[in-house]
C-alpha atoms as a PDB file:
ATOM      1  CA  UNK A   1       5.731   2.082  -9.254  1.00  0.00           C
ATOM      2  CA  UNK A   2       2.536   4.110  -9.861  1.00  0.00           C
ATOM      3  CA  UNK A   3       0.804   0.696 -10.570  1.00  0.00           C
ATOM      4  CA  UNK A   4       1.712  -1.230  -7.636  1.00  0.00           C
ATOM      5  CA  UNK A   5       0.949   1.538  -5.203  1.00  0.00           C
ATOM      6  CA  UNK A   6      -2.684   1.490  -6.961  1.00  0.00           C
ATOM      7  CA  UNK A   7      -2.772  -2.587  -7.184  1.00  0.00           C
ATOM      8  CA  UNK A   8      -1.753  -2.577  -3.283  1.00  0.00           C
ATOM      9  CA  UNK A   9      -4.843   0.046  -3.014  1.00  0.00           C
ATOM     10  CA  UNK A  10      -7.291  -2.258  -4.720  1.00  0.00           C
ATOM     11  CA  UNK A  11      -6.146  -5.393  -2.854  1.00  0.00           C
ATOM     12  CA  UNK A  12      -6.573  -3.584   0.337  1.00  0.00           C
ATOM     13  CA  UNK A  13      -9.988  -2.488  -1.080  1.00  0.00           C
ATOM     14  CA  UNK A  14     -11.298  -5.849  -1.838  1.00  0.00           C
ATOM     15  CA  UNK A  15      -9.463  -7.556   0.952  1.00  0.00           C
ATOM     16  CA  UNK A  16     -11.774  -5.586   3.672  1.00  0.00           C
ATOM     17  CA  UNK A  17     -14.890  -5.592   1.593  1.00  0.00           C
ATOM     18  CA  UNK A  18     -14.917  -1.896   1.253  1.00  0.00           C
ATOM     19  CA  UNK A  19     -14.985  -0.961   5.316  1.00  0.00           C
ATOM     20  CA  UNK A  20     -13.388   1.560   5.832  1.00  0.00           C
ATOM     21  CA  UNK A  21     -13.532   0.857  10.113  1.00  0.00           C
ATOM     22  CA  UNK A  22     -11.533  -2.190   9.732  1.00  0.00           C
ATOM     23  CA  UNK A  23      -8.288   0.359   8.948  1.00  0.00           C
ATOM     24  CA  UNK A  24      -6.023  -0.047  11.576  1.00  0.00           C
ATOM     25  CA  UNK A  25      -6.588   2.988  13.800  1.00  0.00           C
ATOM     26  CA  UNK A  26      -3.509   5.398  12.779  1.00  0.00           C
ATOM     27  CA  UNK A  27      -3.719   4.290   9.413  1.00  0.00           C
ATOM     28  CA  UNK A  28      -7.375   5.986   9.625  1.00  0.00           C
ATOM     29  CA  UNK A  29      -6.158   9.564  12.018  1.00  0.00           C
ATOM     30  CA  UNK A  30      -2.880  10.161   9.318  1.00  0.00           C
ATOM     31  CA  UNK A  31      -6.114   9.698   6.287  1.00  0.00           C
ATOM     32  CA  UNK A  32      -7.929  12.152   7.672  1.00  0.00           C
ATOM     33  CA  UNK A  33      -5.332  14.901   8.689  1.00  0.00           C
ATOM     34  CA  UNK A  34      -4.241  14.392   5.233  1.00  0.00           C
ATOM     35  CA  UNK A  35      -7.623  14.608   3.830  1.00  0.00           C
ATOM     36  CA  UNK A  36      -8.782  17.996   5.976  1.00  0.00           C
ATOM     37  CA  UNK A  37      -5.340  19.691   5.092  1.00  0.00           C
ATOM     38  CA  UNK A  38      -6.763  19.155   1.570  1.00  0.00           C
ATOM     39  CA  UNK A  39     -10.025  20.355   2.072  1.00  0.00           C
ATOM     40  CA  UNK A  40      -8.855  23.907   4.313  1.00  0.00           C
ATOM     41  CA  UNK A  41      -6.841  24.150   0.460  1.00  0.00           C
ATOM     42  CA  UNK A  42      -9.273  23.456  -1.466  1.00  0.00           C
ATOM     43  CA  UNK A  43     -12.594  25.003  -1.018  1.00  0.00           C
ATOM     44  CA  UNK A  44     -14.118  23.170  -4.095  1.00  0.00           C
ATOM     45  CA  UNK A  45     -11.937  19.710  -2.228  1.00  0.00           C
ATOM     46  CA  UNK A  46     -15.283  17.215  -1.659  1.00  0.00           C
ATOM     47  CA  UNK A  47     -14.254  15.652   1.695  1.00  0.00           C
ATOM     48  CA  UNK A  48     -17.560  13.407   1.727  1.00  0.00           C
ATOM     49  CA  UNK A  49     -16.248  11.563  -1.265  1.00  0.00           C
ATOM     50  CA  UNK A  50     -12.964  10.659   1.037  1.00  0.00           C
ATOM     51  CA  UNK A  51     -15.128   9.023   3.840  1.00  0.00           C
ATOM     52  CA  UNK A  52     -14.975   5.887   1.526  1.00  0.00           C
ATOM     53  CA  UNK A  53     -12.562   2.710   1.866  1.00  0.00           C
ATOM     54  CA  UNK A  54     -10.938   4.013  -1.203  1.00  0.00           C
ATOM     55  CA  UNK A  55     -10.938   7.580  -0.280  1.00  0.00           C
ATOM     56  CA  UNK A  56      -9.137   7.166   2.817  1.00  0.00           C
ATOM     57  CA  UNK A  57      -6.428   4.714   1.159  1.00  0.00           C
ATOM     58  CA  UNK A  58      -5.503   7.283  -1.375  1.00  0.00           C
ATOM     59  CA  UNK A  59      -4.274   9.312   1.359  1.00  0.00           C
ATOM     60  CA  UNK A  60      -2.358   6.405   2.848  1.00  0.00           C
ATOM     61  CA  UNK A  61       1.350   6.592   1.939  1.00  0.00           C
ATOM     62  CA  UNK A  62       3.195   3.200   1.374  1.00  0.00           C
ATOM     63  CA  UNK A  63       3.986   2.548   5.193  1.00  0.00           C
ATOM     64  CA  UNK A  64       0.307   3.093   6.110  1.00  0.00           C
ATOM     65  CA  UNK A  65      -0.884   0.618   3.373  1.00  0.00           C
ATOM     66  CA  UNK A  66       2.092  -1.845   4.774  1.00  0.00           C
ATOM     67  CA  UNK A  67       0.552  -1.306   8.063  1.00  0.00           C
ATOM     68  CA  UNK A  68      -3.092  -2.517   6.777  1.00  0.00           C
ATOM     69  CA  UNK A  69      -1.975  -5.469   5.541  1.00  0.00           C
ATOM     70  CA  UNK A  70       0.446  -6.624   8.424  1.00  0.00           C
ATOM     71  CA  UNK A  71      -1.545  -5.627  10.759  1.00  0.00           C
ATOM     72  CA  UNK A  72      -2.726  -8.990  13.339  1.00  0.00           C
ATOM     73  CA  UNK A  73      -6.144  -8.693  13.004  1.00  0.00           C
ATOM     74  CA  UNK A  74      -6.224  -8.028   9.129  1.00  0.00           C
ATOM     75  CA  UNK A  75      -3.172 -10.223   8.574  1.00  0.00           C
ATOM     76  CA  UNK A  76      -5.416 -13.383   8.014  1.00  0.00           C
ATOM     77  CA  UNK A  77      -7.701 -11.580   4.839  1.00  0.00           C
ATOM     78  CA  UNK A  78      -4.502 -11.149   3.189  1.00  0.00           C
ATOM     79  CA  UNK A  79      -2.362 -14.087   3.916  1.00  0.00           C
ATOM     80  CA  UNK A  80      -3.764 -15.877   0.870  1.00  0.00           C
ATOM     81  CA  UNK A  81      -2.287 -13.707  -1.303  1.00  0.00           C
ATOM     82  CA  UNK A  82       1.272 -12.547   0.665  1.00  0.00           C
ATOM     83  CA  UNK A  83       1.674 -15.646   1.933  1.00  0.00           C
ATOM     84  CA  UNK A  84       4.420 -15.010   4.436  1.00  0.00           C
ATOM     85  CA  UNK A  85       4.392 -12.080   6.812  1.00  0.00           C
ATOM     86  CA  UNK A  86       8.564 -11.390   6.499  1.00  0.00           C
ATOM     87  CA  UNK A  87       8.660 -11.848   3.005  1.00  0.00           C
ATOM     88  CA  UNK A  88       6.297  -9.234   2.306  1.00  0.00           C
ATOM     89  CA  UNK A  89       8.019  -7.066   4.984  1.00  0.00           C
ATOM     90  CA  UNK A  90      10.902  -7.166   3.358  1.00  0.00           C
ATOM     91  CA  UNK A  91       9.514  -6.244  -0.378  1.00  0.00           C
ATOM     92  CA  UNK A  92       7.974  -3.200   1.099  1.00  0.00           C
ATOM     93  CA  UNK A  93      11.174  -2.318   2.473  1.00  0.00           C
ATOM     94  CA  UNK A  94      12.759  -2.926  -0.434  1.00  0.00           C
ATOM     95  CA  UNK A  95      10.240  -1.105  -2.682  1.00  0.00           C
ATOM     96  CA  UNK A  96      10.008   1.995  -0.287  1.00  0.00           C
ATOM     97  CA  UNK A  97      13.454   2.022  -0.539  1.00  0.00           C
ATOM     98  CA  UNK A  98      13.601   2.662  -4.149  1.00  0.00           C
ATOM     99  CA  UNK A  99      10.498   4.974  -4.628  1.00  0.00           C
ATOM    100  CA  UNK A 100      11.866   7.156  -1.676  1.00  0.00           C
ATOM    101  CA  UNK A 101      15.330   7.764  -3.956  1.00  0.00           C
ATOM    102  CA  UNK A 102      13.340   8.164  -7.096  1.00  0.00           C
ATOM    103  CA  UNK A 103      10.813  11.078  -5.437  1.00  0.00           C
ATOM    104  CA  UNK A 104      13.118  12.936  -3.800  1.00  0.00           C
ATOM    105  CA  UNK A 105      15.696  12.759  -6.017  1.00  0.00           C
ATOM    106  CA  UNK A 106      18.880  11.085  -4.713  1.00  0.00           C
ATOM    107  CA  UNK A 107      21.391   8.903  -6.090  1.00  0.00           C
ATOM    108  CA  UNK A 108      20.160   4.898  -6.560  1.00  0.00           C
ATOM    109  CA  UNK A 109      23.337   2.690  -5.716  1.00  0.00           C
ATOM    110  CA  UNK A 110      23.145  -0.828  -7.399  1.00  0.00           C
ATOM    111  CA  UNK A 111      22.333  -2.900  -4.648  1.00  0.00           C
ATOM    112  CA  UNK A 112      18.543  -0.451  -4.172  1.00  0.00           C
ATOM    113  CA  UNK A 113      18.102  -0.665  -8.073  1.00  0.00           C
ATOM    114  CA  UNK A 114      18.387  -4.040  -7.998  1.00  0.00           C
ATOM    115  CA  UNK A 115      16.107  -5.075  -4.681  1.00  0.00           C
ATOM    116  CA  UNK A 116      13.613  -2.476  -5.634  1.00  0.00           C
ATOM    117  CA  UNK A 117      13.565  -3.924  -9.198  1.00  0.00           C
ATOM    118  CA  UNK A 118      13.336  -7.305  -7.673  1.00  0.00           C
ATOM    119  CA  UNK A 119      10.621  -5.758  -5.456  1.00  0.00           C
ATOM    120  CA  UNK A 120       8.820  -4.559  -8.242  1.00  0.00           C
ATOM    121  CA  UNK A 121       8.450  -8.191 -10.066  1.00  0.00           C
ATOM    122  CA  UNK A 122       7.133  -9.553  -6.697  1.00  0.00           C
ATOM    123  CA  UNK A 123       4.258  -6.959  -6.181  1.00  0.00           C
ATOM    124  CA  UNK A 124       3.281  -7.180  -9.980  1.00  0.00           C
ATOM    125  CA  UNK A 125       3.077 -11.385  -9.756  1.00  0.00           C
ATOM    126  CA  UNK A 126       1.302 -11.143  -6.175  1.00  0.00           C
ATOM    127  CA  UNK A 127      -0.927  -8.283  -7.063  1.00  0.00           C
ATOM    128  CA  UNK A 128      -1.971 -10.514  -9.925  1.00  0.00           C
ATOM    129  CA  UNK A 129      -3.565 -13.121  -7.982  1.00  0.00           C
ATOM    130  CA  UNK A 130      -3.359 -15.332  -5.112  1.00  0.00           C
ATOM    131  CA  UNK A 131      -0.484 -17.299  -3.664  1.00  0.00           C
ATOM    132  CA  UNK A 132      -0.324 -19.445  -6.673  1.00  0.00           C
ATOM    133  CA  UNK A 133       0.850 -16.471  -8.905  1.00  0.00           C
ATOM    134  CA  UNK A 134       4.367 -17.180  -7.345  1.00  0.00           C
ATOM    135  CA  UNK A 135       4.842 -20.930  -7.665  1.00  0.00           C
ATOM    136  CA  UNK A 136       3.583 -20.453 -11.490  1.00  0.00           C
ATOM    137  CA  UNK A 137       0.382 -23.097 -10.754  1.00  0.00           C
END
């Protein structure tokens, strides 16, 4: 789960050349609140460092990074690689879905195991590459 989360970072990453102003807008404000509720913790917390693309997506939870890619304007840097906007909709939900039961602890019926699991598979072959990573060419 761990490396999908991190493979969705990169992606996102690459995807907008490292700018962190093309973030959709409350993708950016939930970043920062995150980031200065970490840095009023931690007096040694280097905010600077979190000013970065990179910094700002590892305070993004799931839905923000879902957001990123979906979003109209960014859609279109991404499509190469997702493919199909519902599709990849639907594996988010189906992935959040999962990780949600697994953090906070609740019971996984068969039907989540089994569409997160499926979930899973699809991030690891997209993440891999582009489009062509699914049809096997």
């Amino acid at each position: 789960m761990e490396s999908i989360e991190l493979g969705i970072r990169q992606v996102i990453q690459t995807s907008l050349d490292g700018d962190p102003a093309l973030l959709p807008s409350h993708v950016t404000a939930k970043a920062n609140e995150r980031i200065q509720r970490a840095a009023h913790k931690n007096a040694a917390f280097n905010s600077q460092s979190y000013e970065t693309l990179a910094g700002k997506l590892e305070y993004a939870d799931m839905r923000e990074l879902q957001d990123t890619i979906l979003s109209k304007p960014l859609w279109p840097r991404f499509e190469p690689r997702f493919v199909n906007k519902e599709s990849t909709t639907t594996k988010f939900d189906q992935l959040s879905e999962l990780r949600n039961c697994l953090s906070h602890s609740r019971t996984i019926d068969d039907i989540t195991r089994k569409e997160g699991e499926a979930a899973i598979l699809w991030f690891q072959k997209v993440l891999k590459g582009p489009a062509s990573a699914l049809t096997g060419r």
